[in-house]
C-alpha atoms as a PDB file:
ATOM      1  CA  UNK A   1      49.032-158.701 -50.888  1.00  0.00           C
ATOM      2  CA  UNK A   2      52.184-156.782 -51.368  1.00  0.00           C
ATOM      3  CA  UNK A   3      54.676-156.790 -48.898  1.00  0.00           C
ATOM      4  CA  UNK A   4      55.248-153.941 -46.696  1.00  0.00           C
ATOM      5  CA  UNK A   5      58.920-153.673 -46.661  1.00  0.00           C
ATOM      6  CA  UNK A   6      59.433-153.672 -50.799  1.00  0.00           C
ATOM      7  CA  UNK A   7      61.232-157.057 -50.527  1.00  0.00           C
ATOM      8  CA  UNK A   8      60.404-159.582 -53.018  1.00  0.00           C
ATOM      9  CA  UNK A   9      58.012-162.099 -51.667  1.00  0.00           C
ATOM     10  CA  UNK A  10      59.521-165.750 -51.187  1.00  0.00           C
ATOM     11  CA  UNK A  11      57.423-166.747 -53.893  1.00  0.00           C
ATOM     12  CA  UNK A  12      58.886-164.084 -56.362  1.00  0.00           C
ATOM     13  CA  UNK A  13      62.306-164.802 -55.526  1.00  0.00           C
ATOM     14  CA  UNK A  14      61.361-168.732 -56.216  1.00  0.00           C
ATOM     15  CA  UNK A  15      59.855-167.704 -59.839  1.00  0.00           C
ATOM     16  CA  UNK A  16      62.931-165.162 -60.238  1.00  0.00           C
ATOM     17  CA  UNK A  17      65.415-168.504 -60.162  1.00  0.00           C
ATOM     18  CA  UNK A  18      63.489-170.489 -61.928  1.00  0.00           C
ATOM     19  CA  UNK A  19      63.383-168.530 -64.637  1.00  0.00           C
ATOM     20  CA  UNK A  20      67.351-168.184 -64.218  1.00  0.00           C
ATOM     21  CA  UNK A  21      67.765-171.598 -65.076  1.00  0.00           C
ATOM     22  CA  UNK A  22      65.369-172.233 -68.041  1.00  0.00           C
ATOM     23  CA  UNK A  23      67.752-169.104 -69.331  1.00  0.00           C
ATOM     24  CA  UNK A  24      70.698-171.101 -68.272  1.00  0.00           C
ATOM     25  CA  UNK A  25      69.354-173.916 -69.936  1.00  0.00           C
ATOM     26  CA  UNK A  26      68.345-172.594 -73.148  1.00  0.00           C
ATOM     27  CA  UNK A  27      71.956-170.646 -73.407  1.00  0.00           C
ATOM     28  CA  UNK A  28      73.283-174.364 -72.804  1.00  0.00           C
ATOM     29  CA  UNK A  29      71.460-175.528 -76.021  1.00  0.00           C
ATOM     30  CA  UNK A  30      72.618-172.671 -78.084  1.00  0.00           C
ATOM     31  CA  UNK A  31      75.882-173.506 -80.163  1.00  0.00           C
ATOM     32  CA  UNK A  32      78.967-171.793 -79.068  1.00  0.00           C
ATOM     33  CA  UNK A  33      79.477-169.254 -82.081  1.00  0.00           C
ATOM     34  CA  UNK A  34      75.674-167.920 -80.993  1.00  0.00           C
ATOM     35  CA  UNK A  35      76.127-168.474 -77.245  1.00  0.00           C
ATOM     36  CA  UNK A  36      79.667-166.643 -77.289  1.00  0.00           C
ATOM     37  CA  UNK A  37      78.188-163.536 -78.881  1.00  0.00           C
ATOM     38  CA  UNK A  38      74.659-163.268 -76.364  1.00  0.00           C
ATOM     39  CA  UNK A  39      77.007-164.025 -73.449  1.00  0.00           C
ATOM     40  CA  UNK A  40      79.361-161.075 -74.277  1.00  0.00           C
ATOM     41  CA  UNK A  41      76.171-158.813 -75.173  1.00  0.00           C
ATOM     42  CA  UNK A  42      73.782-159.629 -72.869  1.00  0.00           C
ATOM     43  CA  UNK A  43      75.491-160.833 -69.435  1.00  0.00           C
ATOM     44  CA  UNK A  44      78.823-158.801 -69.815  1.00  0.00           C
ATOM     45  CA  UNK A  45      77.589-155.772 -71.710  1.00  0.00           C
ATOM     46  CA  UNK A  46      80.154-155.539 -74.398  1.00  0.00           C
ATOM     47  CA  UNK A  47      79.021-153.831 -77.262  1.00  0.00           C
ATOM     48  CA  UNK A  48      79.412-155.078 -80.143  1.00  0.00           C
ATOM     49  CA  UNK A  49      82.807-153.230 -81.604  1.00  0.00           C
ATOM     50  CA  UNK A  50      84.226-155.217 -78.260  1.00  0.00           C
ATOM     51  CA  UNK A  51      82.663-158.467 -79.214  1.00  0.00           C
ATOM     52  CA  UNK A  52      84.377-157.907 -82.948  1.00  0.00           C
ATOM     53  CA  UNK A  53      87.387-157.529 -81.367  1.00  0.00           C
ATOM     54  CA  UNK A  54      87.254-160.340 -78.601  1.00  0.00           C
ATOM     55  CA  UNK A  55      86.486-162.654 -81.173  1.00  0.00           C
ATOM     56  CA  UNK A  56      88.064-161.641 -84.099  1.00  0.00           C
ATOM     57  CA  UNK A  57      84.913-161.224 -86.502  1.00  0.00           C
ATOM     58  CA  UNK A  58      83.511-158.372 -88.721  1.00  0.00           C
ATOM     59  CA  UNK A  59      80.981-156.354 -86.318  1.00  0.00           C
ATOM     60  CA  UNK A  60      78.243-157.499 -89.339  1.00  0.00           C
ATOM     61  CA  UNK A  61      78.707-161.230 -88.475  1.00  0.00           C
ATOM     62  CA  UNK A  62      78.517-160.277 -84.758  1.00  0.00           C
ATOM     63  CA  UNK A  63      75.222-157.941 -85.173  1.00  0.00           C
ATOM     64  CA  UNK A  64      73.840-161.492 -87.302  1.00  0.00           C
ATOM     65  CA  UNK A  65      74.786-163.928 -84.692  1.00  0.00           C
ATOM     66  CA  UNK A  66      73.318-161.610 -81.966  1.00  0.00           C
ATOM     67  CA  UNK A  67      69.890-161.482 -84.014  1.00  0.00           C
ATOM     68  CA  UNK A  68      70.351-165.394 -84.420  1.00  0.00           C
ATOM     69  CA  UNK A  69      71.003-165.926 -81.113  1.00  0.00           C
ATOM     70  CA  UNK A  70      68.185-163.963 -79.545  1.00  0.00           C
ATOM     71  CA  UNK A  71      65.975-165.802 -82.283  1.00  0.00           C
ATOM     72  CA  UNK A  72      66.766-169.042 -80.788  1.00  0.00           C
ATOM     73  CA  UNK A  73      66.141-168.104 -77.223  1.00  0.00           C
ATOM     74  CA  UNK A  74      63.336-166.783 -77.771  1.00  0.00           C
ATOM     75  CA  UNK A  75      62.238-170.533 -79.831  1.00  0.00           C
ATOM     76  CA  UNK A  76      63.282-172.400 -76.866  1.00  0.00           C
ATOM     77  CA  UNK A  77      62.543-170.449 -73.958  1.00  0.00           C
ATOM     78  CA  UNK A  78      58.558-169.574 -75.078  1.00  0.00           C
ATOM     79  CA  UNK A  79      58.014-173.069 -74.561  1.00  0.00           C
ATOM     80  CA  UNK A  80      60.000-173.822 -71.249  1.00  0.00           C
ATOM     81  CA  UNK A  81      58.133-170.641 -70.419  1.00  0.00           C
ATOM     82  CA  UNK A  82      54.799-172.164 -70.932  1.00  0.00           C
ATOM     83  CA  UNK A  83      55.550-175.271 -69.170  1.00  0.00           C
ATOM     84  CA  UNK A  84      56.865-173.207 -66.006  1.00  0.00           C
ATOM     85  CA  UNK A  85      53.540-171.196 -65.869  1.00  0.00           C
ATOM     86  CA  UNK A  86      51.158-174.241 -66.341  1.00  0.00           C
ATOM     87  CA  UNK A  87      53.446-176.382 -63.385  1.00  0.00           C
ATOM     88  CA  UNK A  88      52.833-172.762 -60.973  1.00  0.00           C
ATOM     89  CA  UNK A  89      49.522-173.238 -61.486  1.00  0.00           C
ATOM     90  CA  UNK A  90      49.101-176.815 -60.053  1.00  0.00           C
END
């Protein structure tokens, strides 16, 4: 049943952290030339001429690390993922 008000039920706001920190977690695994880059991109919005700049790189090597980076996350949080859904289910 959907609530009335449009609020997020306390069971969506639960799943919403959750899935906060298997993010968290999975940017914590990352190494810091890939994490730098998604951070910067993904969380602050820079784009990537900024990112160049910040960090002192060709924008090519940032575009790769981005692509790397997302690569990765996506590796490590599809199984976290999983594991969340299956332990909801219990």
């Amino acid at each position: 049943m959907e609530p009335i008000d449009g609020q997020p039920t306390p069971d969506a706001h639960v799943a919403r952290q959750d899935r906060a920190g298997l993010v968290h977690a999975a940017l914590a695994e990352l190494a810091a030339e890939f994490r730098q880059v998604i951070v910067l991109r993904e969380m602050e919005g820079c784009r990537y001429e900024e990112i160049a700049e910040i960090l002192e790189l060709p924008v090519g090597t940032v575009r790769s690390r981005i692509f790397r980076a997302r690569m990765q996350l996506r590796d490590r949080l599809a199984p976290m993922m999983q594991e969340n859904e299956t332990s909801d289910v219990r």
